[in-house]
PDB file of N, CA and C in Angstrom:
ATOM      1  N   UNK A   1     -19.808  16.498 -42.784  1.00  0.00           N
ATOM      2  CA  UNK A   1     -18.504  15.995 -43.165  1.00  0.00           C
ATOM      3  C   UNK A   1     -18.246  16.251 -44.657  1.00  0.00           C
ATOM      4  N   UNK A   2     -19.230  15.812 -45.516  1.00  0.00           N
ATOM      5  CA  UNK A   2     -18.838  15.822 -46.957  1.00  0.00           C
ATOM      6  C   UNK A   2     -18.757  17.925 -47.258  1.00  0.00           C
ATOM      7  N   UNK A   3     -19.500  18.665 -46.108  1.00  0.00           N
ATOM      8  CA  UNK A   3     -19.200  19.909 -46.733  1.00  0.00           C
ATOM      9  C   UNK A   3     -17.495  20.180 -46.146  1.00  0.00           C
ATOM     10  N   UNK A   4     -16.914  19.733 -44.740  1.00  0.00           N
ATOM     11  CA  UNK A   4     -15.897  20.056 -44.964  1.00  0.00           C
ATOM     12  C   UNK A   4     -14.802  19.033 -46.123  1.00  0.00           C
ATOM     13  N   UNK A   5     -15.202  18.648 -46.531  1.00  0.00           N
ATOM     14  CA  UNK A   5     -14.603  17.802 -47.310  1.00  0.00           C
ATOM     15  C   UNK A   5     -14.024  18.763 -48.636  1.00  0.00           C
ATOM     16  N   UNK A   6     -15.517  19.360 -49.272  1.00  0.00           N
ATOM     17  CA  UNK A   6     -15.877  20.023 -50.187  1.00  0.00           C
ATOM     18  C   UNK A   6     -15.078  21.285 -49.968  1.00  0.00           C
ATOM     19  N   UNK A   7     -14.848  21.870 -48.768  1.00  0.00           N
ATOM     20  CA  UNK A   7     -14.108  22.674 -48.779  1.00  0.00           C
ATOM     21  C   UNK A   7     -12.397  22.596 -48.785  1.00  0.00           C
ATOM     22  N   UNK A   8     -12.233  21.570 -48.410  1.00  0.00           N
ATOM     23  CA  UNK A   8     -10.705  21.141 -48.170  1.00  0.00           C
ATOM     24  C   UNK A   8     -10.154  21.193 -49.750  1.00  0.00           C
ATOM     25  N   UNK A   9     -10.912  20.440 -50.847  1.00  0.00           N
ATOM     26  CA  UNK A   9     -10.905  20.060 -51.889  1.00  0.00           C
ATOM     27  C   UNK A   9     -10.645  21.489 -53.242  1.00  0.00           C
ATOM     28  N   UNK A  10     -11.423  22.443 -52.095  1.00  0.00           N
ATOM     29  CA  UNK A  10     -11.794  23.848 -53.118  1.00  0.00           C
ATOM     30  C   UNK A  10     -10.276  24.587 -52.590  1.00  0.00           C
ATOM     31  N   UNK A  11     -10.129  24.416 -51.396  1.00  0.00           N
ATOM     32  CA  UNK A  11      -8.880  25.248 -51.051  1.00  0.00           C
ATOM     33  C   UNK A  11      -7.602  24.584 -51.235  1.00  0.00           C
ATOM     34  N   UNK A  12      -7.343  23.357 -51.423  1.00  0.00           N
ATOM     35  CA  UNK A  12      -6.698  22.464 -52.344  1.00  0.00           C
ATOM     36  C   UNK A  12      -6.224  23.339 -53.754  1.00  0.00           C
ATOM     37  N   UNK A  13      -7.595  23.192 -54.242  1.00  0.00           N
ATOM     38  CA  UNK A  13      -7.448  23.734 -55.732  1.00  0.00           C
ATOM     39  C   UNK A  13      -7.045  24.985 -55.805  1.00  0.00           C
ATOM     40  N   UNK A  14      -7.760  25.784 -55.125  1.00  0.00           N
ATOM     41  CA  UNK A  14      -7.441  27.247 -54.936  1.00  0.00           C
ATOM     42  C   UNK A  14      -5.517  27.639 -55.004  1.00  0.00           C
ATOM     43  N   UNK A  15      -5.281  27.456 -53.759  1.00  0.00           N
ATOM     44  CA  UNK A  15      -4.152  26.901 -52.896  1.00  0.00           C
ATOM     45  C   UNK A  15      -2.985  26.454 -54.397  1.00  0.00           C
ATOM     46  N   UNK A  16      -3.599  25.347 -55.059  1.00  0.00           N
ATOM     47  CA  UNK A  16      -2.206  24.788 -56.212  1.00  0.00           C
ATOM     48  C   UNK A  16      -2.609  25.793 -57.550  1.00  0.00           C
ATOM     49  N   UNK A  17      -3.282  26.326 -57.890  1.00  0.00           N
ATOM     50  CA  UNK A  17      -3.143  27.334 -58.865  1.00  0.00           C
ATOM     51  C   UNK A  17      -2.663  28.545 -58.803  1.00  0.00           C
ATOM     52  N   UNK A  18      -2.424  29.206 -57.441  1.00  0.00           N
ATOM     53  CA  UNK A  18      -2.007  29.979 -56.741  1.00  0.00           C
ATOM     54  C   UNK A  18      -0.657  29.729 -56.818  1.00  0.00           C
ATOM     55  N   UNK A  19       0.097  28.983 -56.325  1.00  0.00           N
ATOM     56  CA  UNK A  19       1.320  28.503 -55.783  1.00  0.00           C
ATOM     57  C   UNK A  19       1.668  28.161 -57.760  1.00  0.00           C
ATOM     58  N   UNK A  20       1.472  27.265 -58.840  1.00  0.00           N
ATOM     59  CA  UNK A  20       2.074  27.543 -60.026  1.00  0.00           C
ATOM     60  C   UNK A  20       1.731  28.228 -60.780  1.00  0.00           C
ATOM     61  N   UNK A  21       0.703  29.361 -60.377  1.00  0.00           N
ATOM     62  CA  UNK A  21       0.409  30.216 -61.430  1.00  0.00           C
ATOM     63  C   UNK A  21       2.148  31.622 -60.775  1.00  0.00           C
ATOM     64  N   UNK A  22       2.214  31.424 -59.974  1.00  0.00           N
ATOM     65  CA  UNK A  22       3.157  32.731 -58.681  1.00  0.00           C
ATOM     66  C   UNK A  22       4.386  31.929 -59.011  1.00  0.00           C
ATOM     67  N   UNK A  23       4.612  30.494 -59.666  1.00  0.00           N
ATOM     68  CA  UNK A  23       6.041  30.178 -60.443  1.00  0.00           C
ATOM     69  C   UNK A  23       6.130  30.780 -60.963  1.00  0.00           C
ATOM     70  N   UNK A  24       5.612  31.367 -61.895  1.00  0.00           N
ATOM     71  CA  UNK A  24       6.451  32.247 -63.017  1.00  0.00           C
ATOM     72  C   UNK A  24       6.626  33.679 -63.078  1.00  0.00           C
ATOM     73  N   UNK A  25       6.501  34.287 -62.143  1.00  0.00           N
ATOM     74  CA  UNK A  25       6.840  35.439 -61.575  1.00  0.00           C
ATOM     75  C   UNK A  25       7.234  35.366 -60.253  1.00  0.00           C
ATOM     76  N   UNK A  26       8.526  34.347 -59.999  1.00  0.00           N
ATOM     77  CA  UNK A  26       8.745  34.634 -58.665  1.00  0.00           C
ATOM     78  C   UNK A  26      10.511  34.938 -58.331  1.00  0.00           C
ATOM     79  N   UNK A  27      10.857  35.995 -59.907  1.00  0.00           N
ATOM     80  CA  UNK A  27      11.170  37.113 -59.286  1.00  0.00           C
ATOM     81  C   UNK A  27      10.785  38.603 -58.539  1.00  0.00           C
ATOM     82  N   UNK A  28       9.668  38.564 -59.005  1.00  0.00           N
ATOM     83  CA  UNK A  28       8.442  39.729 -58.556  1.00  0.00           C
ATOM     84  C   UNK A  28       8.817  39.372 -56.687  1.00  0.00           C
ATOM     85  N   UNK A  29       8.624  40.401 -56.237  1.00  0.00           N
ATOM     86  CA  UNK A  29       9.081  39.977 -54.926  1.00  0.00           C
ATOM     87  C   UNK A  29       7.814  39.716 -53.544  1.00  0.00           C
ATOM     88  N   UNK A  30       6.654  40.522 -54.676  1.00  0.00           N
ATOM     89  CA  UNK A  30       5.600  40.080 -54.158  1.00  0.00           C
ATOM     90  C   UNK A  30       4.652  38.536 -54.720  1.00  0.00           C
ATOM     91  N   UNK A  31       5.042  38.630 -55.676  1.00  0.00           N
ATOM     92  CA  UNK A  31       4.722  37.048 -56.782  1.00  0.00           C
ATOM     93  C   UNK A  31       5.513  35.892 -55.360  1.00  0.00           C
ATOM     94  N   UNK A  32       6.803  36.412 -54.989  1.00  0.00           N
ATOM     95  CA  UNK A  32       7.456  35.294 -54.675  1.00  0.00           C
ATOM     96  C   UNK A  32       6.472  35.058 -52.966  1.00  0.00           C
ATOM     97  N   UNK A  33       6.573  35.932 -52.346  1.00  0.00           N
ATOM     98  CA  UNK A  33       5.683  36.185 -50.671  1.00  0.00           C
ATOM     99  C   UNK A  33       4.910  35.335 -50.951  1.00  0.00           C
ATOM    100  N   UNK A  34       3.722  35.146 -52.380  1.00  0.00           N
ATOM    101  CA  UNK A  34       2.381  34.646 -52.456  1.00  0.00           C
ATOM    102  C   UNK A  34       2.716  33.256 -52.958  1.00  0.00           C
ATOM    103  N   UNK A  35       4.026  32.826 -53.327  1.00  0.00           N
ATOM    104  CA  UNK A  35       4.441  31.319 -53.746  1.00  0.00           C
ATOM    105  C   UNK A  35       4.590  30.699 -52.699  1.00  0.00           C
ATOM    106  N   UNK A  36       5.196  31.353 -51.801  1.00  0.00           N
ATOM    107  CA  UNK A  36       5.652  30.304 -50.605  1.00  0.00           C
ATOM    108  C   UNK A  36       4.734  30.580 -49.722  1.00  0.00           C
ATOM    109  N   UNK A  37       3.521  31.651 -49.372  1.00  0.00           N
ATOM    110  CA  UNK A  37       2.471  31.292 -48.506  1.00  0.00           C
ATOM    111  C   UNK A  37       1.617  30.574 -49.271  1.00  0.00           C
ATOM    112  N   UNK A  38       1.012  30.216 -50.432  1.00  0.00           N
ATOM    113  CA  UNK A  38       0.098  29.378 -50.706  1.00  0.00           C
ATOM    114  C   UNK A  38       0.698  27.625 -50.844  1.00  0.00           C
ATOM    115  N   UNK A  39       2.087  27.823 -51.268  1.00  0.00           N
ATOM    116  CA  UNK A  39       2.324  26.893 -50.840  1.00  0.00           C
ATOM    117  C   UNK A  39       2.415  26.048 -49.277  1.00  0.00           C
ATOM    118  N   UNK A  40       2.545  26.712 -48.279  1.00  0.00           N
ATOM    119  CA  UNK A  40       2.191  26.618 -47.011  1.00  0.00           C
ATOM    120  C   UNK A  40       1.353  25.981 -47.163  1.00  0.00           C
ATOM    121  N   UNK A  41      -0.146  26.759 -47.557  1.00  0.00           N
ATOM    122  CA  UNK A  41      -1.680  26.975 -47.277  1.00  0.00           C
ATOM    123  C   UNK A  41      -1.778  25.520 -48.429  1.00  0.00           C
ATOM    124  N   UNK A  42      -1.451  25.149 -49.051  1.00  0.00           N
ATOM    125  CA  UNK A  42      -1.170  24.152 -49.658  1.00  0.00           C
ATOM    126  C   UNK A  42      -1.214  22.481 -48.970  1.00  0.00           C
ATOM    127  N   UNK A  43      -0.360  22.923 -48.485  1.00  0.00           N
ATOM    128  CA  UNK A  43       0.544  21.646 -48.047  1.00  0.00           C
ATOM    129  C   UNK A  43      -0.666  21.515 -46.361  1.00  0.00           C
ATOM    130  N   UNK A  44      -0.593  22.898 -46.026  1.00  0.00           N
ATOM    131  CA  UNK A  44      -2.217  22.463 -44.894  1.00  0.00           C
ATOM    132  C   UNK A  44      -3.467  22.089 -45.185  1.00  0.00           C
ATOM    133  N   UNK A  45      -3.897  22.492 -46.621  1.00  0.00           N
ATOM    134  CA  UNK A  45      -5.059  21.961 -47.147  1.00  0.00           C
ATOM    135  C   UNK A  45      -5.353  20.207 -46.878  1.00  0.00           C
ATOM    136  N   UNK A  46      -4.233  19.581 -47.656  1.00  0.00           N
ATOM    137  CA  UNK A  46      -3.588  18.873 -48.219  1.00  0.00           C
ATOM    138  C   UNK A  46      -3.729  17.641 -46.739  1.00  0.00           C
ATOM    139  N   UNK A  47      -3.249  18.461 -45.387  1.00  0.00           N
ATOM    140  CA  UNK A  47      -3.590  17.647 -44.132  1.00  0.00           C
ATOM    141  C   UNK A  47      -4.655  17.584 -43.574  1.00  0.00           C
ATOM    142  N   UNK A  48      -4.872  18.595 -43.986  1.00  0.00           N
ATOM    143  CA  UNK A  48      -6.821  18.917 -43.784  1.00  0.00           C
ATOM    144  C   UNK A  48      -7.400  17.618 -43.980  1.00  0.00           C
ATOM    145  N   UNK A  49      -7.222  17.885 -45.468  1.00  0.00           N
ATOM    146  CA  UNK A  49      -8.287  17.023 -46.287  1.00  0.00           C
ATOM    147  C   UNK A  49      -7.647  15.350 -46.176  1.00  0.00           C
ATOM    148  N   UNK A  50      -6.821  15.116 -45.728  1.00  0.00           N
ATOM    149  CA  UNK A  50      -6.366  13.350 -45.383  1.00  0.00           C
ATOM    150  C   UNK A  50      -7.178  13.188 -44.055  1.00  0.00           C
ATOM    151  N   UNK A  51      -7.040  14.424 -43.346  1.00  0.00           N
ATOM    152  CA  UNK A  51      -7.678  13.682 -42.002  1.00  0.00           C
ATOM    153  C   UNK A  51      -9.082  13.784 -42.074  1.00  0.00           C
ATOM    154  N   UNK A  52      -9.813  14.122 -42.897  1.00  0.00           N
ATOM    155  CA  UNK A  52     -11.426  14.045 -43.103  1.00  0.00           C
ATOM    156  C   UNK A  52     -11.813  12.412 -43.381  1.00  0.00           C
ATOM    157  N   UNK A  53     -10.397  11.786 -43.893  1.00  0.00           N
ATOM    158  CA  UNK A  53     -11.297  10.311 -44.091  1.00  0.00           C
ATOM    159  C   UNK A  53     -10.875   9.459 -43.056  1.00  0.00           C
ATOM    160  N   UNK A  54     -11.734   8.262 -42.898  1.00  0.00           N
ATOM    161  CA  UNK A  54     -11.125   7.351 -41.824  1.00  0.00           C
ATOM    162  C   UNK A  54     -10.066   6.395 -42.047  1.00  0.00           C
ATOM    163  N   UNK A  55      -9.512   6.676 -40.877  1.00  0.00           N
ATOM    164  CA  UNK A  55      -7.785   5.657 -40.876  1.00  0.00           C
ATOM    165  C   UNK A  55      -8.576   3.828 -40.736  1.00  0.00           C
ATOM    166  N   UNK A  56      -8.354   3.079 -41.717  1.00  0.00           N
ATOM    167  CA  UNK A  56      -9.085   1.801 -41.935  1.00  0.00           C
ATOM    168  C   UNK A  56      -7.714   1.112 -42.075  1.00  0.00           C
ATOM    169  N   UNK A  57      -7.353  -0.116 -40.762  1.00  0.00           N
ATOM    170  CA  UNK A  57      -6.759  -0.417 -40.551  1.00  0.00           C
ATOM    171  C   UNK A  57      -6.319  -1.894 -41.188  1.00  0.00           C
ATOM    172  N   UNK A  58      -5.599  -2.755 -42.053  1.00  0.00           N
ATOM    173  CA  UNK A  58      -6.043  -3.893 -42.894  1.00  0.00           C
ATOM    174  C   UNK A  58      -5.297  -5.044 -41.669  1.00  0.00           C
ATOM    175  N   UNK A  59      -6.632  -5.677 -41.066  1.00  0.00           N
ATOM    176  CA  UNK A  59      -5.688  -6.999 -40.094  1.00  0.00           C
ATOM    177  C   UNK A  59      -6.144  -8.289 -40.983  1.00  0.00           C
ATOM    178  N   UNK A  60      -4.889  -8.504 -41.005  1.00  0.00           N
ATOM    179  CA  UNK A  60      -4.675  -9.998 -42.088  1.00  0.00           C
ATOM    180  C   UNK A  60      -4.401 -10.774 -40.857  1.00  0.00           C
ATOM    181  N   UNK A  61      -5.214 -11.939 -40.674  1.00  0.00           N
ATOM    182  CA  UNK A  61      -5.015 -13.097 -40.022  1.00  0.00           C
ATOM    183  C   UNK A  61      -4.240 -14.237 -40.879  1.00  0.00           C
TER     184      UNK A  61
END
């Protein structure tokens, strides 16, 4: 678990330096292709890595 974790975390990072480093060339028309797929790949990391932890439910009596 903690290695997919570790990976969710790396492609996370990967994934958001990608996506604002490709802001500032995204008139480039290939700059722009690689903004909005890492942002994708982003935003899936992102679900990845929420569902690796457990849903802990708070019952208040």
């Amino acid at each position: 678990m903690e290695m997919k974790r570790e990976m969710a975390k790396i492609g996370m990072t990967t994934t958001l330096l990608l996506t604002s480093g490709s802001a500032l060339f995204v008139k480039n028309r290939v700059a722009k292709a690689v903004h909005i797929g890492a942002g994708v790949a982003l935003v899936g990391f992102c679900i990845w890595h929420a569902s690796l932890y457990p849903k802990e439910h708070n019952k208040t009596n």
